[in-house]
Protein backbone atom coordinates (compact mmCIF):
# COMPACT_ATOMS: atom_id res chain seq x y z
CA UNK A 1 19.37 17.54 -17.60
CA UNK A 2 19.98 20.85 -15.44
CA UNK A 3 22.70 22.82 -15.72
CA UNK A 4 22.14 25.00 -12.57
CA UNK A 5 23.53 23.62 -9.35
CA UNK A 6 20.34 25.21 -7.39
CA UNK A 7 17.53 23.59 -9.55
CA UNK A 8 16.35 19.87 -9.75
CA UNK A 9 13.69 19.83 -12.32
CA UNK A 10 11.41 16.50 -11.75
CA UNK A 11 10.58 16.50 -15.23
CA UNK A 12 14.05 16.13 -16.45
CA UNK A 13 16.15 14.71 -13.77
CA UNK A 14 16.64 11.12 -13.52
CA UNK A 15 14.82 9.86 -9.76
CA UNK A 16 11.87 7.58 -10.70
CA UNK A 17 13.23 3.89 -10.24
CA UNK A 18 12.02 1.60 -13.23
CA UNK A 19 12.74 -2.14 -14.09
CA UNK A 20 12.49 -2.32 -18.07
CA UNK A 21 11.33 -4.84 -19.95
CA UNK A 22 14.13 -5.96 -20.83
CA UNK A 23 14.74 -6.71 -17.44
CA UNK A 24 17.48 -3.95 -16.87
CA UNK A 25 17.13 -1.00 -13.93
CA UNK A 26 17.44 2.84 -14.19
CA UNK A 27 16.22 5.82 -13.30
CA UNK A 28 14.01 8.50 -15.59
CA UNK A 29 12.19 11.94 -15.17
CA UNK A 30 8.44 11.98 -15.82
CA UNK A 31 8.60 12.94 -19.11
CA UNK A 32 10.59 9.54 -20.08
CA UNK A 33 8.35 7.58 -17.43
CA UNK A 34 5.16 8.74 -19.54
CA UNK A 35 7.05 8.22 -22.78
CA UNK A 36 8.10 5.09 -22.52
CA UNK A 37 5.52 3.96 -20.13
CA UNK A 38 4.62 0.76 -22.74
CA UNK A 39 8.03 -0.50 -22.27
CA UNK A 40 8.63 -0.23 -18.64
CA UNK A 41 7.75 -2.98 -17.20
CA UNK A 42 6.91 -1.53 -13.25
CA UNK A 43 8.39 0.79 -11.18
CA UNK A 44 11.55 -0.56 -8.93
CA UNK A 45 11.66 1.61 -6.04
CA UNK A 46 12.89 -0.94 -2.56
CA UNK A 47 10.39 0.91 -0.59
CA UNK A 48 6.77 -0.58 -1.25
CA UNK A 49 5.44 3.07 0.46
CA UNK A 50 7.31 4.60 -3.14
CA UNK A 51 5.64 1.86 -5.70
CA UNK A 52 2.03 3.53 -4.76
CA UNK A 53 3.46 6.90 -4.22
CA UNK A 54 4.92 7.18 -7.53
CA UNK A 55 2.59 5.64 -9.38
CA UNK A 56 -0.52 7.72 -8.11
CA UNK A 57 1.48 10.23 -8.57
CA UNK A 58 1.97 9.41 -12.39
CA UNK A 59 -1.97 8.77 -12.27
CA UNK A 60 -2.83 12.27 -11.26
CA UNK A 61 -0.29 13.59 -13.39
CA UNK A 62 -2.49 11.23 -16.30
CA UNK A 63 -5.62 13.11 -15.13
CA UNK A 64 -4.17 16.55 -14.75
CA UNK A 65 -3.03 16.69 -18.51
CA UNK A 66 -5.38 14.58 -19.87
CA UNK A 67 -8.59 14.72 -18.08
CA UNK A 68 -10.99 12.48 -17.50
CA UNK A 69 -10.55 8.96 -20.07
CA UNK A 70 -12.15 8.97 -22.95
CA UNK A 71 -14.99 7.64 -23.81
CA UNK A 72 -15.38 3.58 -24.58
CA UNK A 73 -16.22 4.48 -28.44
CA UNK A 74 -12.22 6.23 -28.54
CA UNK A 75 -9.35 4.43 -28.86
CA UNK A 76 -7.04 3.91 -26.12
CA UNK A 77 -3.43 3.49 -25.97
CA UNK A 78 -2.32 0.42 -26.17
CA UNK A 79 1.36 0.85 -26.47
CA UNK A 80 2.56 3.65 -25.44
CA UNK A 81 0.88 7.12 -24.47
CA UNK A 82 0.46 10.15 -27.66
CA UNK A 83 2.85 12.46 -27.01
CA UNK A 84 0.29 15.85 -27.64
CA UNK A 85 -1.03 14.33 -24.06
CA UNK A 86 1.29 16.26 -21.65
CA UNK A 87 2.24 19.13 -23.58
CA UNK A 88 1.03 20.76 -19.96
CA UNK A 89 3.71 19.47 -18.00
CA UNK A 90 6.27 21.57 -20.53
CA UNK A 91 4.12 24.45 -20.48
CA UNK A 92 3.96 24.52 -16.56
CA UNK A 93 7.94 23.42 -16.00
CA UNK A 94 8.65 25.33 -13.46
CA UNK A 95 6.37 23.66 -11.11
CA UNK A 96 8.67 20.75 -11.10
CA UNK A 97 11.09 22.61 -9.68
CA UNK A 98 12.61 20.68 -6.55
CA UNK A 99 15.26 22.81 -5.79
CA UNK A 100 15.68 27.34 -6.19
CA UNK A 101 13.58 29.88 -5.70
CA UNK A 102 9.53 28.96 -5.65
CA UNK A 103 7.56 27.82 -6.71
CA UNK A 104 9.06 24.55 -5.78
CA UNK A 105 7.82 20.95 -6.29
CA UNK A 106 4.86 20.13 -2.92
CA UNK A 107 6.72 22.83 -1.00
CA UNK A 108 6.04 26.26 0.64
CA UNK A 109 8.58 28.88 1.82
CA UNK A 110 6.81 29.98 5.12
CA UNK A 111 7.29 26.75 6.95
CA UNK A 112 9.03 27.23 10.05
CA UNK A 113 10.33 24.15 12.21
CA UNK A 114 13.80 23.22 11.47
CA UNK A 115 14.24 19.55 11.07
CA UNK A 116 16.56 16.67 8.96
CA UNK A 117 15.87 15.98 5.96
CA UNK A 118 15.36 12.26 6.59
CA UNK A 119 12.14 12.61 8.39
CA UNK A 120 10.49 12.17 4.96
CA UNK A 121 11.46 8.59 4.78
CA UNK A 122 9.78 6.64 7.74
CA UNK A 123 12.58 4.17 7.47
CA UNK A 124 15.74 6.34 8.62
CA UNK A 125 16.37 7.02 11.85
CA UNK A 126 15.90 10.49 13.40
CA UNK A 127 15.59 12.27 16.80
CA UNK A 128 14.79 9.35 19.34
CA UNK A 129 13.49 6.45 17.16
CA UNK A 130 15.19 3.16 17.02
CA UNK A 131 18.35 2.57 15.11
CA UNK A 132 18.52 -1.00 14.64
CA UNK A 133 20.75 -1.93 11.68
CA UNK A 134 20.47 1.63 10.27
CA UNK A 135 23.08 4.61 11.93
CA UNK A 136 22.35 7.99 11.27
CA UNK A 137 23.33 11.07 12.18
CA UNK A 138 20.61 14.31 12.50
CA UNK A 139 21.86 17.22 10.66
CA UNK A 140 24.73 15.40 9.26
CA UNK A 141 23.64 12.43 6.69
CA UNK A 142 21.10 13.37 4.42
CA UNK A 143 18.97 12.76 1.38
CA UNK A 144 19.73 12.81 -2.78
CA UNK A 145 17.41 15.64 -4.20
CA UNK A 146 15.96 12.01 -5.86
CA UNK A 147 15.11 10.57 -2.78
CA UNK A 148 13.67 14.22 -1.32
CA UNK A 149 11.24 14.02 -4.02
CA UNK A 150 10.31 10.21 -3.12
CA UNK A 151 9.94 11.39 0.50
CA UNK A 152 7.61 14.31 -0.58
CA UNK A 153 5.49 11.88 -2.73
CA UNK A 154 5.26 10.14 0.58
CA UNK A 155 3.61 13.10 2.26
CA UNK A 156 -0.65 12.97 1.31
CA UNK A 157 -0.49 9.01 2.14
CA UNK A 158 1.69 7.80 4.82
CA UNK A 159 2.18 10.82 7.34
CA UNK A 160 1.35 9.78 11.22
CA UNK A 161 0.21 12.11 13.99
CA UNK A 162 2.80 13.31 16.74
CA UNK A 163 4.39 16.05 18.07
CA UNK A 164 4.52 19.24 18.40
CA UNK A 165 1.32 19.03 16.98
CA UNK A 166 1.67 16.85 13.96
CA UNK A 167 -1.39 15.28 12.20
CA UNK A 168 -2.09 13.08 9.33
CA UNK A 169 -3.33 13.58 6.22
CA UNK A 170 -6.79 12.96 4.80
CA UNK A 171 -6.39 10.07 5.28
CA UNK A 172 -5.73 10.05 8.82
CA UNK A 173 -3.36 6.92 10.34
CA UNK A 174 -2.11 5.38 6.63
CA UNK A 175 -5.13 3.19 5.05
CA UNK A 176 -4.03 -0.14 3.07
CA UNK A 177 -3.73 1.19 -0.20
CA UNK A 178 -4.61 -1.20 -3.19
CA UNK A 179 -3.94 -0.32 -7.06
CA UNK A 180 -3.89 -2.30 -9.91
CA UNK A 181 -1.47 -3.46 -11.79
CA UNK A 182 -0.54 -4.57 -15.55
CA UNK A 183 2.29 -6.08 -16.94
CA UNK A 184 3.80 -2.49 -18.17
CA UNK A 185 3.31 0.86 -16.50
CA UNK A 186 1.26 1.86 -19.25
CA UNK A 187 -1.15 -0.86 -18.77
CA UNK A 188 -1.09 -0.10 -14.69
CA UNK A 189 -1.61 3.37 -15.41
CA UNK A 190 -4.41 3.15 -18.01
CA UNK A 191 -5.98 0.18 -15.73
CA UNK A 192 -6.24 2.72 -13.16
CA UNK A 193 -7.56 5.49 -15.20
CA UNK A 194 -11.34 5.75 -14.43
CA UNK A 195 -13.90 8.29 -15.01
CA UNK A 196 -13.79 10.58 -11.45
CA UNK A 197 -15.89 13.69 -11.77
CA UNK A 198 -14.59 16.99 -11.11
CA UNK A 199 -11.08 16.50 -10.71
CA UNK A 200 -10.02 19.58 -8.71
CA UNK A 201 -6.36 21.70 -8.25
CA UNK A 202 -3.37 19.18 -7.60
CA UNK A 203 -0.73 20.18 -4.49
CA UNK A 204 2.13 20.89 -7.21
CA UNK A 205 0.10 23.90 -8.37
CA UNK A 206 -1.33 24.91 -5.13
CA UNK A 207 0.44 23.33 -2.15
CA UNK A 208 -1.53 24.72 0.22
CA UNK A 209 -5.28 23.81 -0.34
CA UNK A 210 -7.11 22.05 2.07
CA UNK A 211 -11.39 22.10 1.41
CA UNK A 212 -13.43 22.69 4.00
CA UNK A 213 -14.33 19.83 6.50
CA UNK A 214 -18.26 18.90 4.69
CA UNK A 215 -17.05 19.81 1.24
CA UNK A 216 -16.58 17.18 -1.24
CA UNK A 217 -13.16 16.81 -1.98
CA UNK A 218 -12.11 16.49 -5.85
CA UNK A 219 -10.09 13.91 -7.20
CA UNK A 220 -6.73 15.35 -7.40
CA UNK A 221 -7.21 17.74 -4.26
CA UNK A 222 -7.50 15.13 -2.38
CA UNK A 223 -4.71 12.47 -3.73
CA UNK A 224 -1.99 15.09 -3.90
CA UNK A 225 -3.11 17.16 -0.16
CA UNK A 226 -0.13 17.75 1.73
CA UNK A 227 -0.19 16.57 5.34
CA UNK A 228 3.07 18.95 5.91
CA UNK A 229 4.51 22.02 4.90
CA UNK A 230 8.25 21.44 3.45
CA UNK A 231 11.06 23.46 2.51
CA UNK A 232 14.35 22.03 1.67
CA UNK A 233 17.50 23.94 2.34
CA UNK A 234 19.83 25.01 0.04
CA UNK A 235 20.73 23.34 -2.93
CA UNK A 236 23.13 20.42 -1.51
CA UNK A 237 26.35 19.91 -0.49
CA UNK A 238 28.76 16.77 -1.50
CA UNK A 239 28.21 12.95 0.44
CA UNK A 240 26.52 9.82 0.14
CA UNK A 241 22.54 9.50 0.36
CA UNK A 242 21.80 7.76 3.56
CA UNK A 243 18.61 5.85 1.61
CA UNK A 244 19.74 4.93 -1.40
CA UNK A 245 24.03 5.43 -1.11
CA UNK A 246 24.05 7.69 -4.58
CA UNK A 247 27.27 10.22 -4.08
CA UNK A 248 26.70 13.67 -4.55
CA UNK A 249 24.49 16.31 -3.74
CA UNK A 250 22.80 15.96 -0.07
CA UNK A 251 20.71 17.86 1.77
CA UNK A 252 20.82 17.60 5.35
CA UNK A 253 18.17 20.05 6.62
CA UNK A 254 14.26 21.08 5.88
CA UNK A 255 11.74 22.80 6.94
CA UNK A 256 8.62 21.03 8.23
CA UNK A 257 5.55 21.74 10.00
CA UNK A 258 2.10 20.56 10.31
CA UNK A 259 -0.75 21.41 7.23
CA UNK A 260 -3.31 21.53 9.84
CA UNK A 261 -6.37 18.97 10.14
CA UNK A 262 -7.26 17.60 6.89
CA UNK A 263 -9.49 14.41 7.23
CA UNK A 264 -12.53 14.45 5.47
CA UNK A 265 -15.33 12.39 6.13
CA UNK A 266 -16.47 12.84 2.36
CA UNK A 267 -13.02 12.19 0.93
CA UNK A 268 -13.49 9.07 -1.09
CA UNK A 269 -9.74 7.72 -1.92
CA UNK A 270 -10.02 5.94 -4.84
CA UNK A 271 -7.38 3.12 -3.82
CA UNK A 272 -8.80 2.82 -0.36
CA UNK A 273 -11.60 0.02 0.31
CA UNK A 274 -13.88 1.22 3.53
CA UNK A 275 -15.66 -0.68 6.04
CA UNK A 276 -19.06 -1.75 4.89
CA UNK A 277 -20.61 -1.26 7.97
CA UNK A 278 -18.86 2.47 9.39
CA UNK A 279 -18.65 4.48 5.95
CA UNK A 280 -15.43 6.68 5.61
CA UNK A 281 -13.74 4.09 8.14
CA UNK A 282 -10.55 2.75 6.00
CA UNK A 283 -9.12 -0.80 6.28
CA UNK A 284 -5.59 -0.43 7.93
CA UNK A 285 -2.78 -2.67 8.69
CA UNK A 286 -2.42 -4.58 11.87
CA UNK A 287 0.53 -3.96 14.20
CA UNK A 288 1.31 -7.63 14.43
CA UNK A 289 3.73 -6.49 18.07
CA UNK A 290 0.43 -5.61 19.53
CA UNK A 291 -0.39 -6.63 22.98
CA UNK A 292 3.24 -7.42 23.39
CA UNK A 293 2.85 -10.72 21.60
CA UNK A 294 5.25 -10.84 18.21
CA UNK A 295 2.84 -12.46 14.84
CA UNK A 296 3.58 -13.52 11.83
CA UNK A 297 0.71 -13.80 9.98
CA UNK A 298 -1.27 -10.93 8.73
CA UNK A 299 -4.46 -11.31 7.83
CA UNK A 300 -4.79 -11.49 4.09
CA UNK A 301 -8.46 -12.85 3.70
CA UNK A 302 -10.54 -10.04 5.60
CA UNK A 303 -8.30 -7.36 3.91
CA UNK A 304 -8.98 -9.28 0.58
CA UNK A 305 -12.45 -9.32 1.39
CA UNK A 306 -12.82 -5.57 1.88
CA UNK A 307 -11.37 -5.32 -1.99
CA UNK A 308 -13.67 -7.46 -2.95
CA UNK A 309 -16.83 -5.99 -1.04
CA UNK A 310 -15.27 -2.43 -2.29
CA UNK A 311 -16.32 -2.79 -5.59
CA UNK A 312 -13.76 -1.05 -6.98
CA UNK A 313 -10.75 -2.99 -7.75
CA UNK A 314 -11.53 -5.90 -9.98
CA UNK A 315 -12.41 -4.86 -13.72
CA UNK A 316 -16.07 -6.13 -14.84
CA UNK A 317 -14.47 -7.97 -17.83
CA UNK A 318 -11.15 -9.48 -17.35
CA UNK A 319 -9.02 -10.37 -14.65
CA UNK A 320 -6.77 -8.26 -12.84
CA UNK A 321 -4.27 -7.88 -10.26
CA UNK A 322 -4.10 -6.00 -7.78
CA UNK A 323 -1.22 -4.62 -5.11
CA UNK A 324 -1.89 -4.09 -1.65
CA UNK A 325 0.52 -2.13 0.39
CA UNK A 326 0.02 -1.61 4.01
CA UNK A 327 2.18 0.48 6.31
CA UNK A 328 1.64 -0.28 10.12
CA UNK A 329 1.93 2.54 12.46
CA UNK A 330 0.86 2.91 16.46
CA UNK A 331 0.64 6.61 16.61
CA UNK A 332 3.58 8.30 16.06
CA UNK A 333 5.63 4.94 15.77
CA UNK A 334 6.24 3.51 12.30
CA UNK A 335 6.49 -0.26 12.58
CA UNK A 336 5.73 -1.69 9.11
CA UNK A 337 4.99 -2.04 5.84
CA UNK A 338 4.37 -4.68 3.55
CA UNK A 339 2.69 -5.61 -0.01
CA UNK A 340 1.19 -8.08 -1.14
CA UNK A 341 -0.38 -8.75 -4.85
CA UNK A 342 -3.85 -10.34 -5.78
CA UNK A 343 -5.28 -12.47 -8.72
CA UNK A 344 -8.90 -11.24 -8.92
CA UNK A 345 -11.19 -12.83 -11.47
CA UNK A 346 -13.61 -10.58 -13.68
CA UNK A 347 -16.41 -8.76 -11.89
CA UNK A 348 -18.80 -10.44 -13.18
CA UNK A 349 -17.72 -13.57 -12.17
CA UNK A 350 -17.45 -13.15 -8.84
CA UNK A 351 -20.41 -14.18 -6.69
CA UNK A 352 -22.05 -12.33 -3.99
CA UNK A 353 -21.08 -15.04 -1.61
CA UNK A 354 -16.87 -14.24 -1.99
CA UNK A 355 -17.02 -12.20 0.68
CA UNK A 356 -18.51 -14.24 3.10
CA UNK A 357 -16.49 -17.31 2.19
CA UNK A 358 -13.49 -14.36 2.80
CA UNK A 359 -14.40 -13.68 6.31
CA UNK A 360 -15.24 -17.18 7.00
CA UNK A 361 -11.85 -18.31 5.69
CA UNK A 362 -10.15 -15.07 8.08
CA UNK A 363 -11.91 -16.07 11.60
CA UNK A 364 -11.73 -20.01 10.98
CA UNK A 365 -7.68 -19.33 10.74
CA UNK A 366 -7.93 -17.29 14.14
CA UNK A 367 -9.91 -20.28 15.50
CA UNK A 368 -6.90 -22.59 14.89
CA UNK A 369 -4.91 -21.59 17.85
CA UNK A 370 -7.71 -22.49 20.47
CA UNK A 371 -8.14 -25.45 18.87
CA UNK A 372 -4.56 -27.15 18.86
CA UNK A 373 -4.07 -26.54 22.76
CA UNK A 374 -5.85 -25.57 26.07
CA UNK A 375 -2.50 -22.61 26.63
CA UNK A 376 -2.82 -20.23 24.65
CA UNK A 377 0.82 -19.18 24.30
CA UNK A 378 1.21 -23.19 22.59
CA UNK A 379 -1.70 -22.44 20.64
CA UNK A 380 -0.45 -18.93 19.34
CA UNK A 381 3.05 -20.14 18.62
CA UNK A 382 2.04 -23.31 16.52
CA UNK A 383 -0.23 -21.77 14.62
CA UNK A 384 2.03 -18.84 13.73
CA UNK A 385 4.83 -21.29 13.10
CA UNK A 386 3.05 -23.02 10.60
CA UNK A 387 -0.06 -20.52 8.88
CA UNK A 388 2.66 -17.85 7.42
CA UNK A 389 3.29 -21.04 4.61
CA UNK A 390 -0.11 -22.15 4.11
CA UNK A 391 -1.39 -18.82 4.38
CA UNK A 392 1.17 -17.93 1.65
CA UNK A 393 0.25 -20.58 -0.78
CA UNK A 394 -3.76 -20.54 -0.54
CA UNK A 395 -3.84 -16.57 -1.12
CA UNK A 396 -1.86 -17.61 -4.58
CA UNK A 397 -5.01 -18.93 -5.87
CA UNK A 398 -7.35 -16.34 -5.12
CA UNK A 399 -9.18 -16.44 -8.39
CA UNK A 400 -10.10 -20.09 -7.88
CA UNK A 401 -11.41 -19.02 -4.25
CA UNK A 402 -13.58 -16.38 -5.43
CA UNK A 403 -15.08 -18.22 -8.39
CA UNK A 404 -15.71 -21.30 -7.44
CA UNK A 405 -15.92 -20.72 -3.18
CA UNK A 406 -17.25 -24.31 -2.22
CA UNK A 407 -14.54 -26.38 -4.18
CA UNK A 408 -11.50 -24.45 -3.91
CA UNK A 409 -11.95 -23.56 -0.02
CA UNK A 410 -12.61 -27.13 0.92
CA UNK A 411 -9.19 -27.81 -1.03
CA UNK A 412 -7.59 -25.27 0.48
CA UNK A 413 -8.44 -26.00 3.84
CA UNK A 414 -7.57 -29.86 3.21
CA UNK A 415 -4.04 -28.41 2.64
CA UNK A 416 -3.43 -27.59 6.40
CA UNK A 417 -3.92 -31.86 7.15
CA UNK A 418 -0.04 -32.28 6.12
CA UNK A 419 1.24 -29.60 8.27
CA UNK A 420 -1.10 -30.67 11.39
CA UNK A 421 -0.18 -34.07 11.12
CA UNK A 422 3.70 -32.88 11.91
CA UNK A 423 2.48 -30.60 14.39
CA UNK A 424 0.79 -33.22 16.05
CA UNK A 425 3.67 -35.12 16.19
CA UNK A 426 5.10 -32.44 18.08
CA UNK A 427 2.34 -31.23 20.25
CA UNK A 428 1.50 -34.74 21.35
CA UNK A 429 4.49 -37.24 21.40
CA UNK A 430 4.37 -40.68 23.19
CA UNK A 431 2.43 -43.85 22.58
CA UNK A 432 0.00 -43.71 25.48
CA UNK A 433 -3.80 -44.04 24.45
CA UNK A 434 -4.62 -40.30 25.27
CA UNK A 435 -1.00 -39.20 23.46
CA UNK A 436 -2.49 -41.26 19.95
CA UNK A 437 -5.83 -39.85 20.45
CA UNK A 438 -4.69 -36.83 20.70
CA UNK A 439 -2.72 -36.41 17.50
CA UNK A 440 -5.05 -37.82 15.85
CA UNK A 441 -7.73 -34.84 17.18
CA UNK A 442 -4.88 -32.33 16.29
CA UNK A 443 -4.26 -33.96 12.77
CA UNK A 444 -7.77 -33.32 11.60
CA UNK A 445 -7.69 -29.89 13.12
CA UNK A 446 -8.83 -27.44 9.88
CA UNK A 447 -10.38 -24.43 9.10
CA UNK A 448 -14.15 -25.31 8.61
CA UNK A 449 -15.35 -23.20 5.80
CA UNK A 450 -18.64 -24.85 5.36
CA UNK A 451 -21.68 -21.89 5.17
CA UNK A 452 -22.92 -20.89 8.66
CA UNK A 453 -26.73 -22.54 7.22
CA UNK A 454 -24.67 -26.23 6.88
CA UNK A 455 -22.79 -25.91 10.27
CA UNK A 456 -26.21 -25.13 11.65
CA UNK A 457 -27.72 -28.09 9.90
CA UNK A 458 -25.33 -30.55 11.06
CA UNK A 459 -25.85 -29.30 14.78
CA UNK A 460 -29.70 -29.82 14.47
CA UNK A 461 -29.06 -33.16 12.75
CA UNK A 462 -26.72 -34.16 16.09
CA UNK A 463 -29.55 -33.11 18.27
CA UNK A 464 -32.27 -34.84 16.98
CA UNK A 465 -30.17 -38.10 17.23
């Protein structure tokens, strides 16, 4: 550890939360993180926006020492990572630097707007925003040099647009990211390790690159690009983190301004899946307050089936998982985030038809809410009452769903007959003729996943008699 007040060395320092295998917590430096990657078991930040912003950060730092992977014929790790492989990180220390003179870790001396140091985690309160169940006070609370350094991880994939002339990052408005997972860090990290090309200059060695809009933007350039220009102040002073309650050194105050326009309609994130039909348009999360009508379902299938159309999440010979974390925003206004985590079968198991049976599966649920009353509001609050649970359970067993689509989605959908039988109940009550019809209408009420060519069929079949 550091001896000097004024310097926070990332490499050294303890800041990375990690569950262990043995199922107890702590916090490491990279070096330990990449040392004893095979026995951490995944990284325990609270924050889902952290989990993917520390662990592409590991990744790049993977990639920056080590290159490109191997090739199939070499051997790879397979319990814990050689330690020749980041003899770089010692011989470029001072890089890690959080704190002191520069360089300093993802920050640059000549950015000018004063601000708090809590604007790099969306979830404090600053300036005008909400307060809610959270209190704090600009200029006053402040940030753990650990939880600076979790913020500035934070900064090339969650940053929104506002003012005075703020923008995002390459991104643009945060994308659903998706990574995949293993049942150690090592595994996660090596799972995610894929040949990528020219790999480029990362932000911790030169903070302030930004390619050309119509230049292809190398792997590291573009998962380590800045979307601000920091610069903490001073070196701390004594108090309690307002994030994560650690007493000691806090630091109140930054520097931050705007990198400039970075989006890049050639930037090809590797943990992003685009829209089939508008290349270089990201999958984002919904603002479920939208239209000034609260939800509480989000819509796992269509995001699921944008992994799965992607291509580039499930392995082509074994099964994986996968986390999805999606961080809401309208503008300038951070309203959630959220994760969720996927069983994907092998590649090559996977039929061209999963995707389909995906977005069937998504616009059958939306269907629901006409379908169990004439109001909408009824409709809208039923259905999110009860498709949260079922919704829950049926995206458990996604490996049956995309291996064996006809089967498991008529299963599936036979699970919502217990819940609309109670809603029924509820929706209809009395013992009139029309009251009985209609729960019984409302009972049978379920997503029809049948193929468009069989709902077609049975129409022409009702026609003809």
């Amino acid at each position: 550890m550091s001896d000097r007040r004024d310097n926070y060395n990332l490499l050294e320092e303890a800041w990375i939360p990690v569950l262990w295998a043995d199922g107890k917590f702590s916090r490491v430096g990279i070096r330990e993180a990449l040392a004893e990657a095979g026995r951490i078991r995944q990284l325990a930040a609270s924050n889902p926006m952290d989990r993917v912003a520390v662990l592409r950060f590991l990744l790049a730092l993977l990639y920056w020492c080590k290159g490109n992977p191997p090739d199939a014929a070499v051997a790879v790790p397979v319990r814990a990572f050689p330690p020749g492989w980041f003899t770089r990180l010692d011989e470029n220390k001072e890089l890690f630097d959080l704190l002191g003179s520069e360089p300093r870790f993802y920050q640059d001396a000549a950015a000018k707007r004063s601000r708090t140091s809590t604007d790099l985690l969306q979830e404090i309160p600053s300036g005008n925003n909400f307060w809610h169940f959270r209190h704090s006070t600009d200029g006053i609370d402040g940030l753990c040099p650990a939880c600076c350094a979790l913020g500035l991880l934070r900064l090339p994939m969650f940053s929104v647009s506002g003012t005075p002339n703020l923008l995002a990052g390459i991104n643009g408005p945060p994308p659903v990211y998706a990574v995949r997972i293993g049942r150690s860090l090592l595994e996660t990290l090596l799972a995610n390790w894929t040949g990528k090309g020219p790999l480029g200059t990362p932000a911790w060695v030169k903070p302030n690159e930004a390619p050309a809009s119509g230049k292809k933007v190398p792997l590291l350039t573009g998962m380590t690009m800045l979307s601000r220009r920091v610069w903490l102040h001073g070196s701390g002073e004594p108090g309690t983190c307002i994030a994560c309650g650690h007493s000691g050194l806090v630091i109140c105050n930054c520097e931050s301004q705007t990198a400039g326009r970075q989006e890049n309609e050639l930037w090809d994130d590797p943990h992003v899946a685009y829209d089939d039909d508008t290349p270089g348009k990201a999958e984002r999360a919904a603002d479920l307050t939208a239209a000034g009508r609260f939800r509480m379902d989000r819509p796992w299938p269509y995001l699921l089936a944008s992994i799965v159309g992607s291509g580039k999440f499930a392995l082509p010979d074994r099964p994986s998982r996968v986390l999805v974390v999606g961080f809401a925003t309208n503008k300038a206004k951070n309203i959630d985030v959220w994760e969720r985590v996927f069983e994907l079968p092998a590649g090559s198991r996977i039929p061209d038809t999963a995707k389909a049976a995906l977005e069937r599966w998504h616009s059958e649920g939306r269907r629901l809410e006409g379908r169990l009353s004439r109001a909408k509001c009824v409709g809208a609050a039923v259905s999110a009452s009860v498709r949260p649970t079922l919704e829950t359970e049926v995206s458990s067993r996604t490996v049956d769903l995309l291996t064996d689509s006809e089967n498991a989605w008529e299963s599936a959908a036979m699970g919502y007959r217990p819940m609309m039988q109670a809603v029924a109940r509820s929706l209809s009550p009395g013992s009139t003729v029309e009251a009985v019809v209609r729960r019984r209408q409302i009972g049978w009420t379920i997503p029809d996943v049948r193929p468009q060519q069989a709902k077609e069929g049975k129409r022409a079949r009702k026609g003809k008699a």
